[in-house]
PDB file of N, CA and C in Angstrom:
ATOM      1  N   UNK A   1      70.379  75.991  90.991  1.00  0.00           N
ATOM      2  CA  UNK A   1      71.754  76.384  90.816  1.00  0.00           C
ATOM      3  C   UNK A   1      72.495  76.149  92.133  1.00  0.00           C
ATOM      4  N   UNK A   2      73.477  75.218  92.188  1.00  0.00           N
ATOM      5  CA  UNK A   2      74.191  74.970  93.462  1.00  0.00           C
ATOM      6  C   UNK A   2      74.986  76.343  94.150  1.00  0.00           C
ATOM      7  N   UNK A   3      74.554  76.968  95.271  1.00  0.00           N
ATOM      8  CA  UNK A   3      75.626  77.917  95.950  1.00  0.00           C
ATOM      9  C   UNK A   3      77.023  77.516  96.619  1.00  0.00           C
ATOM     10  N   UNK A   4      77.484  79.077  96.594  1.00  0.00           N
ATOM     11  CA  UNK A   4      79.182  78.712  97.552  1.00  0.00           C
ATOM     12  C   UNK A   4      79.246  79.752  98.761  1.00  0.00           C
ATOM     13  N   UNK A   5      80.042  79.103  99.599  1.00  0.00           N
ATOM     14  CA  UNK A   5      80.174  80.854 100.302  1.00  0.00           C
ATOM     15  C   UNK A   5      81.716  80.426 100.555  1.00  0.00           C
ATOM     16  N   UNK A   6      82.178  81.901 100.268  1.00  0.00           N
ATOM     17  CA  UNK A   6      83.432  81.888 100.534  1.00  0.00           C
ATOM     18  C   UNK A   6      84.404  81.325 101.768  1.00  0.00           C
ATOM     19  N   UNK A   7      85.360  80.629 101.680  1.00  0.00           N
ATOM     20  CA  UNK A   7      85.859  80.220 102.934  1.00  0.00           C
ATOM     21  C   UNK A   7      86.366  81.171 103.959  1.00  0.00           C
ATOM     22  N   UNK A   8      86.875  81.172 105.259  1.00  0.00           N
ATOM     23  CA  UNK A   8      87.150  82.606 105.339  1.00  0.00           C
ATOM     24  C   UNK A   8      88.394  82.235 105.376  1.00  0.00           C
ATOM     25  N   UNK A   9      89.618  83.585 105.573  1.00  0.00           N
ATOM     26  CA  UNK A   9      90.493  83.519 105.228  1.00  0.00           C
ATOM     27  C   UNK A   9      91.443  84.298 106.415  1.00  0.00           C
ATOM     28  N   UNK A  10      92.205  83.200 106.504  1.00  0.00           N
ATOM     29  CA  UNK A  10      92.928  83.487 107.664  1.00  0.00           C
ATOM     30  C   UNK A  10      94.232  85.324 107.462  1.00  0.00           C
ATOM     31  N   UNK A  11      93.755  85.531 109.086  1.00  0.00           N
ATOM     32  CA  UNK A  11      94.204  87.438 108.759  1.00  0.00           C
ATOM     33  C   UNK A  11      95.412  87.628 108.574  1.00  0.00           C
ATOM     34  N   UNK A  12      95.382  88.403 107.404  1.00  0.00           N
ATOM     35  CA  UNK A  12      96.854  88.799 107.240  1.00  0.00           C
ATOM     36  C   UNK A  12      96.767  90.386 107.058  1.00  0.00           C
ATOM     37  N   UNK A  13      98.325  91.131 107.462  1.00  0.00           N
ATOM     38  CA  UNK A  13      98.198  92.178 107.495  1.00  0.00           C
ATOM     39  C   UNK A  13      99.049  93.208 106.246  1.00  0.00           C
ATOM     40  N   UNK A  14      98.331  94.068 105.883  1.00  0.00           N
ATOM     41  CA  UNK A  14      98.855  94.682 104.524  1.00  0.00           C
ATOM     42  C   UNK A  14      99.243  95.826 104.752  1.00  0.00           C
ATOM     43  N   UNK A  15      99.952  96.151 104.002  1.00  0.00           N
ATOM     44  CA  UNK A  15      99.994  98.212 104.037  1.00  0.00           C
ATOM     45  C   UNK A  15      99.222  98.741 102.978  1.00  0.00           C
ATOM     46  N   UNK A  16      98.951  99.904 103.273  1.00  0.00           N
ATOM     47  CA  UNK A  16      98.001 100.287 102.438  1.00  0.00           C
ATOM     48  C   UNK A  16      97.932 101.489 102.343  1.00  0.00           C
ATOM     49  N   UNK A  17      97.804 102.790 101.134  1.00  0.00           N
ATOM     50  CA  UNK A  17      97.415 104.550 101.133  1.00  0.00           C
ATOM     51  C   UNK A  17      96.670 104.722 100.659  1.00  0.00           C
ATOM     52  N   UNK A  18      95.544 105.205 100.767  1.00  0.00           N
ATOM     53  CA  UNK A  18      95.070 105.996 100.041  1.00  0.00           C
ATOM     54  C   UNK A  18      95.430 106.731  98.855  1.00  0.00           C
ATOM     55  N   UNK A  19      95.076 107.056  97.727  1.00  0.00           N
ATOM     56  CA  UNK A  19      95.748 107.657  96.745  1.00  0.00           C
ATOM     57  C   UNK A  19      94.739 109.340  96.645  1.00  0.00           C
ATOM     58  N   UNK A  20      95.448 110.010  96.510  1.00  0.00           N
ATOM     59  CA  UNK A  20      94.710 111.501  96.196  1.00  0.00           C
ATOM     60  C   UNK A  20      95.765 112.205  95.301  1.00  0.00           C
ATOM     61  N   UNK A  21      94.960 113.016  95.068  1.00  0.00           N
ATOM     62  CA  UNK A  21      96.158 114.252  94.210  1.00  0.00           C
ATOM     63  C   UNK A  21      97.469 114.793  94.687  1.00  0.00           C
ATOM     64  N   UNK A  22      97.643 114.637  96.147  1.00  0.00           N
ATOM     65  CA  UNK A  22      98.443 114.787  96.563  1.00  0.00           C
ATOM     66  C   UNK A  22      99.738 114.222  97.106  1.00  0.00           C
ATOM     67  N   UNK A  23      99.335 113.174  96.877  1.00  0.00           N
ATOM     68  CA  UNK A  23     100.406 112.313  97.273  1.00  0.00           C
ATOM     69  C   UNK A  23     100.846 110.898  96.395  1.00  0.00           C
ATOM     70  N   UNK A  24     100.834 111.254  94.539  1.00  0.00           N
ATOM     71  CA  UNK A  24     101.068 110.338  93.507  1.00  0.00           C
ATOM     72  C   UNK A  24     102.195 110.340  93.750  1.00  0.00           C
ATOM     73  N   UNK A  25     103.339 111.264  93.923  1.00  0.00           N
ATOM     74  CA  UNK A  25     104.725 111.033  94.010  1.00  0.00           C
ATOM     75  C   UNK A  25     105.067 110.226  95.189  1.00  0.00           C
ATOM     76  N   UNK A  26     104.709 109.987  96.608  1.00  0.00           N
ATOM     77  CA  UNK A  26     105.124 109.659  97.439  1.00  0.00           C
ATOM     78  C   UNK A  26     104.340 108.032  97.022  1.00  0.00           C
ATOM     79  N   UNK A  27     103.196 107.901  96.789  1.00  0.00           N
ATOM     80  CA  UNK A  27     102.770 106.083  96.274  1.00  0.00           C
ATOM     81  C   UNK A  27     103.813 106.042  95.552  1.00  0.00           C
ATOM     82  N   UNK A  28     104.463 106.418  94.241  1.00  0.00           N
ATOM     83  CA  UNK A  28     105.269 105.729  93.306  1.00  0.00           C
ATOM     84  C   UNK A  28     106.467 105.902  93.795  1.00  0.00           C
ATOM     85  N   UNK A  29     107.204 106.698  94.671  1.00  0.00           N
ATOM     86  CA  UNK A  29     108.395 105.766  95.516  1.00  0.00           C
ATOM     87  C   UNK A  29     108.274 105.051  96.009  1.00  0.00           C
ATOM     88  N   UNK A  30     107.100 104.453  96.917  1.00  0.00           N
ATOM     89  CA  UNK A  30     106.693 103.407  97.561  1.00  0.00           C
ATOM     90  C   UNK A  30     106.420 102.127  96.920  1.00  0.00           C
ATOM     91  N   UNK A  31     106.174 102.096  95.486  1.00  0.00           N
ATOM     92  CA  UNK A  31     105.918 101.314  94.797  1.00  0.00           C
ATOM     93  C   UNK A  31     107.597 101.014  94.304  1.00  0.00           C
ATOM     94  N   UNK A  32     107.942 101.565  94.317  1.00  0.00           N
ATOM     95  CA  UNK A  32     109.776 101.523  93.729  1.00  0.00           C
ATOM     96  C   UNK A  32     110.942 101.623  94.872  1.00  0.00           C
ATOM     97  N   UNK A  33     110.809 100.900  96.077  1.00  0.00           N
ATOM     98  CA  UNK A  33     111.825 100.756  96.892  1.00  0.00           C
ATOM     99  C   UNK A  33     112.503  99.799  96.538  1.00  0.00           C
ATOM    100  N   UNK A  34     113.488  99.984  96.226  1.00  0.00           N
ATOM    101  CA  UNK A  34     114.204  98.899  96.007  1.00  0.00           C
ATOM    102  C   UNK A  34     114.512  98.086  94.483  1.00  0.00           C
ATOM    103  N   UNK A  35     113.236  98.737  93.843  1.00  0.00           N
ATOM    104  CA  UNK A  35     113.297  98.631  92.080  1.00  0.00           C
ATOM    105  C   UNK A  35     113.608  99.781  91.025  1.00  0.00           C
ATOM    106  N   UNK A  36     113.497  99.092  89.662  1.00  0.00           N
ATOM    107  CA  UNK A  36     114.176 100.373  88.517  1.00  0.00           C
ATOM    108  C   UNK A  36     112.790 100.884  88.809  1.00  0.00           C
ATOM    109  N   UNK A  37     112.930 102.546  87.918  1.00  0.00           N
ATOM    110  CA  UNK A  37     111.757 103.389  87.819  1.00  0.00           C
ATOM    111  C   UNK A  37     110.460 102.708  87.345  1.00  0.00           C
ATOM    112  N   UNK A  38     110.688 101.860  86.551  1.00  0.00           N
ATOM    113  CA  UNK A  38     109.605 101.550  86.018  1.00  0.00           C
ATOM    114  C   UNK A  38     108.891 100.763  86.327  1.00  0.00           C
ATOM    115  N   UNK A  39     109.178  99.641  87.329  1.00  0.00           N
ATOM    116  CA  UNK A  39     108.887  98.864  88.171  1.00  0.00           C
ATOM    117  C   UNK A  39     107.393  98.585  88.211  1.00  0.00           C
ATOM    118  N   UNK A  40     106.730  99.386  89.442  1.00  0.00           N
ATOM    119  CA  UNK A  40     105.468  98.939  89.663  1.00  0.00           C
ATOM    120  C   UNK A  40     104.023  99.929  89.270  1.00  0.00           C
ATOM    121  N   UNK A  41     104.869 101.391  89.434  1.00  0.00           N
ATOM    122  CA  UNK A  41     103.851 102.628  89.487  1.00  0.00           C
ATOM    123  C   UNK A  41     104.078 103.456  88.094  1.00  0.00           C
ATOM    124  N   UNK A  42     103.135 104.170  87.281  1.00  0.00           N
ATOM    125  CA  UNK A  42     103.514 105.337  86.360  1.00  0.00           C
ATOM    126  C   UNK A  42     102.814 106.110  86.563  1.00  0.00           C
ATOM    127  N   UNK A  43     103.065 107.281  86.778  1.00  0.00           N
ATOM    128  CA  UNK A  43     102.473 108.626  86.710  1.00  0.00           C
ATOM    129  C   UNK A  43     101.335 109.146  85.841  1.00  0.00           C
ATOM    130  N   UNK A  44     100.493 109.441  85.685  1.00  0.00           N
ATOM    131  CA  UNK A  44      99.490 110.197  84.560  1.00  0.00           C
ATOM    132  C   UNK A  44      99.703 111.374  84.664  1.00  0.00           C
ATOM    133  N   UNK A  45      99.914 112.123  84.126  1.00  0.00           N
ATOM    134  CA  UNK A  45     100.285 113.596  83.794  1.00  0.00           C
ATOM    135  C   UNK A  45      98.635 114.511  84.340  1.00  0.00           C
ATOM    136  N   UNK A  46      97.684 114.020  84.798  1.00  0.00           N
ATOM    137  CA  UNK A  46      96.745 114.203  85.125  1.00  0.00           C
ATOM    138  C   UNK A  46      96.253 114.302  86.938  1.00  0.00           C
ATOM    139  N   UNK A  47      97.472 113.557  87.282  1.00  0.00           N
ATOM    140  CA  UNK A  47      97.534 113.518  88.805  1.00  0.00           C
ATOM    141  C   UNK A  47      96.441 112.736  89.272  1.00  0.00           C
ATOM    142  N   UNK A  48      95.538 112.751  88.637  1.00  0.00           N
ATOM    143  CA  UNK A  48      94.352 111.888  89.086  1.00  0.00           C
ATOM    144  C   UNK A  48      94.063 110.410  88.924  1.00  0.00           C
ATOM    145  N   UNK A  49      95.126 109.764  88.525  1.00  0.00           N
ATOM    146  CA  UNK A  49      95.333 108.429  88.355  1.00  0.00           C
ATOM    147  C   UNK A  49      96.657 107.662  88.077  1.00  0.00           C
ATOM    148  N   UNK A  50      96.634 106.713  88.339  1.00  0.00           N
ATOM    149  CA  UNK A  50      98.427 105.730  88.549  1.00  0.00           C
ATOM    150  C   UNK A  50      98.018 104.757  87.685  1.00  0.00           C
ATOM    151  N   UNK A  51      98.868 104.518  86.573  1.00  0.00           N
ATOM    152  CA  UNK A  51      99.100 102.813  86.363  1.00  0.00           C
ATOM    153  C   UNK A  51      99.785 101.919  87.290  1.00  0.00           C
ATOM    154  N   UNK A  52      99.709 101.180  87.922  1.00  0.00           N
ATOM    155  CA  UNK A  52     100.307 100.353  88.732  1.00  0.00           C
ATOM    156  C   UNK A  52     100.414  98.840  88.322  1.00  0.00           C
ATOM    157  N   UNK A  53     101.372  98.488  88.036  1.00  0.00           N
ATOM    158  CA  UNK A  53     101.623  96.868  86.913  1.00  0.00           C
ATOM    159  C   UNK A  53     101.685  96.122  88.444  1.00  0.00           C
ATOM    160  N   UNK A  54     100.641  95.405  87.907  1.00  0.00           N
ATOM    161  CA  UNK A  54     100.242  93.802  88.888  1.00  0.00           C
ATOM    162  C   UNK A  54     100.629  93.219  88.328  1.00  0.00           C
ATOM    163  N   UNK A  55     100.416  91.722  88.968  1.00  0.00           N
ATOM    164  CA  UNK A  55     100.659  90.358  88.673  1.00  0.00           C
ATOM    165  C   UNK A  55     100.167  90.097  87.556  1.00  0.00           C
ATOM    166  N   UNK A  56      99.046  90.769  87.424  1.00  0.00           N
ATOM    167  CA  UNK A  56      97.535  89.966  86.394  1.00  0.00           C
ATOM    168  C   UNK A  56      97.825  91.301  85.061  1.00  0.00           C
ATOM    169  N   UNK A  57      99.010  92.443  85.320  1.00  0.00           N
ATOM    170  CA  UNK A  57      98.441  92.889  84.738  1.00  0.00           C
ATOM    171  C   UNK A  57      98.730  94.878  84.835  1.00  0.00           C
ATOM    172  N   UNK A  58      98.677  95.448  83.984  1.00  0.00           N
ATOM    173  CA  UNK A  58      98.496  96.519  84.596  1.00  0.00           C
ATOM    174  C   UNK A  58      97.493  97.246  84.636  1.00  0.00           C
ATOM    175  N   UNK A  59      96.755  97.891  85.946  1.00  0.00           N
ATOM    176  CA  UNK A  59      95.827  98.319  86.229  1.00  0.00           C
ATOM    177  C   UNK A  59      95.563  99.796  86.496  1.00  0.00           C
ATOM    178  N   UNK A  60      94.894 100.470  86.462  1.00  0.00           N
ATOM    179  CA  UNK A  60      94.285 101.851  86.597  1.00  0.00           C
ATOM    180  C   UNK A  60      93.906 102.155  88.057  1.00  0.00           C
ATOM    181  N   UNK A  61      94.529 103.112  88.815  1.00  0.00           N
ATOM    182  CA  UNK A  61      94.114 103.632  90.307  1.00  0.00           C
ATOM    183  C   UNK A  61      93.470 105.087  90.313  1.00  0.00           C
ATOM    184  N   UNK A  62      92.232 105.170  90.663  1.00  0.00           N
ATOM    185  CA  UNK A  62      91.966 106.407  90.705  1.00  0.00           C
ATOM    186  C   UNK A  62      91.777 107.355  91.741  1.00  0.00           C
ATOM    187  N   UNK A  63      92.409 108.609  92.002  1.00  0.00           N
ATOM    188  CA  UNK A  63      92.019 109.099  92.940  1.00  0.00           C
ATOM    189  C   UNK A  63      90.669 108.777  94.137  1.00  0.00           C
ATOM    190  N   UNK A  64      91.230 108.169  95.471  1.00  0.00           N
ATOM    191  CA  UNK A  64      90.350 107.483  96.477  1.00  0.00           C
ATOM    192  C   UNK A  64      90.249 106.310  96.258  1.00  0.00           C
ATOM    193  N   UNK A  65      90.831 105.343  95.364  1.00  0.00           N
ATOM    194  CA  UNK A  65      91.365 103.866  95.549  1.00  0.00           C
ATOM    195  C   UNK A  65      92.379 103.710  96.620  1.00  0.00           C
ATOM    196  N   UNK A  66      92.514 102.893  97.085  1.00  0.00           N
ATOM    197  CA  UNK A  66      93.625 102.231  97.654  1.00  0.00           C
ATOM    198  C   UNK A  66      94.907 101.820  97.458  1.00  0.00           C
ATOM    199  N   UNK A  67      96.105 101.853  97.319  1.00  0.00           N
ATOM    200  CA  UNK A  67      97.105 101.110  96.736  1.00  0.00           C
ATOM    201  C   UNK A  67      97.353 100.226  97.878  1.00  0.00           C
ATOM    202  N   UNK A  68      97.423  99.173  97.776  1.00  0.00           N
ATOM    203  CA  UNK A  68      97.839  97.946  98.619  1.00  0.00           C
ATOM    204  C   UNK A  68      99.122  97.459  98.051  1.00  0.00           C
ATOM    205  N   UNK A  69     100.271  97.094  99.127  1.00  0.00           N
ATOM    206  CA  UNK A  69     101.064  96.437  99.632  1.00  0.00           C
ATOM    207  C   UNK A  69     100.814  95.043  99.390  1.00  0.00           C
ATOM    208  N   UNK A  70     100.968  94.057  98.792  1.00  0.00           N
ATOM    209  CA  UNK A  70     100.861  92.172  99.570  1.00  0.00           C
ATOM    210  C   UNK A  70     101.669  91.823 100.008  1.00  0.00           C
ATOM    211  N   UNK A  71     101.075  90.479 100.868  1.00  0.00           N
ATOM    212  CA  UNK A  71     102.405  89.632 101.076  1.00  0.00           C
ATOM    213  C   UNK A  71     103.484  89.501 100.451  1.00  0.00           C
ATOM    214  N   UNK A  72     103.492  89.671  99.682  1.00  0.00           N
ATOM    215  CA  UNK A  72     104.544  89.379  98.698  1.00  0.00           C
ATOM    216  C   UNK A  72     105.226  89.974  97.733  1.00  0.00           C
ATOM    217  N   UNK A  73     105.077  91.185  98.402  1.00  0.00           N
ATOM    218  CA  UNK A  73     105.665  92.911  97.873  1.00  0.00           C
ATOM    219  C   UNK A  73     104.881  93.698  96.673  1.00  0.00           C
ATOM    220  N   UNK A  74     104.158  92.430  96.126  1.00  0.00           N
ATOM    221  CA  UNK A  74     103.368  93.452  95.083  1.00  0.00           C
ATOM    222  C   UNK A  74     102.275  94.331  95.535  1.00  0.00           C
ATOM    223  N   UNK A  75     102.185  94.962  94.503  1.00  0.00           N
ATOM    224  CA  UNK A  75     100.963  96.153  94.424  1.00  0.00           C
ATOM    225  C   UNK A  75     100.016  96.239  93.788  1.00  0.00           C
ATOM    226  N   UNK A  76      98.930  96.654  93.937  1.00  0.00           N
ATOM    227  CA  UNK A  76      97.785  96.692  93.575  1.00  0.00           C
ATOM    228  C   UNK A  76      96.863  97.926  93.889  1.00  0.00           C
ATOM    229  N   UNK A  77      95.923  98.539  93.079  1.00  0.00           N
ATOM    230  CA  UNK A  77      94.633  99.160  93.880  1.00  0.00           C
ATOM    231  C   UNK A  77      93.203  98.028  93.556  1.00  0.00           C
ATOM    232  N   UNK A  78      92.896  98.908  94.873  1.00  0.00           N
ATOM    233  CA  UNK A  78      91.763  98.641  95.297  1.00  0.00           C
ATOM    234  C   UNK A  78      90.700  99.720  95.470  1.00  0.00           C
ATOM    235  N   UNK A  79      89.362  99.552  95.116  1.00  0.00           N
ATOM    236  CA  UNK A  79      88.419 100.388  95.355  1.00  0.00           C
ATOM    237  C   UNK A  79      88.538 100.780  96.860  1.00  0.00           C
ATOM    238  N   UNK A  80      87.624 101.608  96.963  1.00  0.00           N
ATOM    239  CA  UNK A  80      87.516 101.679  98.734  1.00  0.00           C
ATOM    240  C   UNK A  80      86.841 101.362  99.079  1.00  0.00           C
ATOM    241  N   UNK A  81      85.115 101.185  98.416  1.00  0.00           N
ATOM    242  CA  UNK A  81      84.342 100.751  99.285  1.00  0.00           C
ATOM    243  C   UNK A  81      84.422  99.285  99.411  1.00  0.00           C
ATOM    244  N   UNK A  82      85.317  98.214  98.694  1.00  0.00           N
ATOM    245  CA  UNK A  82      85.627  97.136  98.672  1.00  0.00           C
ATOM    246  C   UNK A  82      86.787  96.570  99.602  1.00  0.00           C
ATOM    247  N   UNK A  83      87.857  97.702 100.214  1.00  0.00           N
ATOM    248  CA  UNK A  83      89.252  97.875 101.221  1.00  0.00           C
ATOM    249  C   UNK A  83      88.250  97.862 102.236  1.00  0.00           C
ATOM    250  N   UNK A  84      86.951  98.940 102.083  1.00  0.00           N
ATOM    251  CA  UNK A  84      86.504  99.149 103.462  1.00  0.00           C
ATOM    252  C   UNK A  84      85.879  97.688 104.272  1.00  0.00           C
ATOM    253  N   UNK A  85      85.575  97.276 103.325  1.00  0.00           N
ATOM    254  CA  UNK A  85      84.276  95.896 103.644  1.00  0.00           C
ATOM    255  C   UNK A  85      85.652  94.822 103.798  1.00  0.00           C
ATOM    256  N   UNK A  86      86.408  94.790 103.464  1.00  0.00           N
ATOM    257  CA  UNK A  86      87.813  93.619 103.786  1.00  0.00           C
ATOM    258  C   UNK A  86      88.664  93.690 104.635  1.00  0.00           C
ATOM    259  N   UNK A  87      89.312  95.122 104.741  1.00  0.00           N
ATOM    260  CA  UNK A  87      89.924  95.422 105.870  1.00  0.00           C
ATOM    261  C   UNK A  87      89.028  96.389 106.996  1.00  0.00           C
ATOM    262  N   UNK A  88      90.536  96.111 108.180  1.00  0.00           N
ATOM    263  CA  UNK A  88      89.851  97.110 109.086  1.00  0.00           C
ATOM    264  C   UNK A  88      91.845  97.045 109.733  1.00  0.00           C
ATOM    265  N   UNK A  89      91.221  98.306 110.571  1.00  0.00           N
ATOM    266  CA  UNK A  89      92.874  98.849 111.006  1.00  0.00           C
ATOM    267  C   UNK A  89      93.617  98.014 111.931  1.00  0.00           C
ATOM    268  N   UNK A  90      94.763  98.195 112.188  1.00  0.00           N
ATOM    269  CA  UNK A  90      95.215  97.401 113.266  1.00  0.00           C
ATOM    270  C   UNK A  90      96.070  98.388 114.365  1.00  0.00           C
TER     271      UNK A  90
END
């Protein structure tokens, strides 16, 4: 079976929170600067998780994911132990 290894990829820098119970309201203004409410983030009445509409899609954030920032204003989560192994601080 022929292998690959990934190319590496030149550094770019993101913003990024943590998500916890405490701070769903402050990610989903952050996700909505500048857009209608409905934009990027929705609330779960559960506090313990965000829909957050990507590119690809809308996705599920769970308490101790990541919400990432891109280049290119969108949003996303990310696991952590997967943020941890990709990023590092600046």
């Amino acid at each position: 079976m022929p292998k690959f290894r990934k190319k590496p990829v030149k550094p770019v820098e993101v913003e990024a929170m943590v998500f916890n119970e405490n701070n769903q309201s402050e990610i989903i203004m952050w996700c909505h600067e500048g857009l209608p409410p409905e934009a990027n983030a929705i609330a779960r009445p559960d506090y313990k998780s965000l829909i957050i509409r990507t590119l690809e899609g809308d996705m599920r954030a769970m308490c101790g994911d990541y919400i990432i920032k891109g280049v290119k204003g969108e949003f996303y989560p990310c696991k952590s132990d997967i943020f941890e192994r990709t990023y590092e601080a600046v």
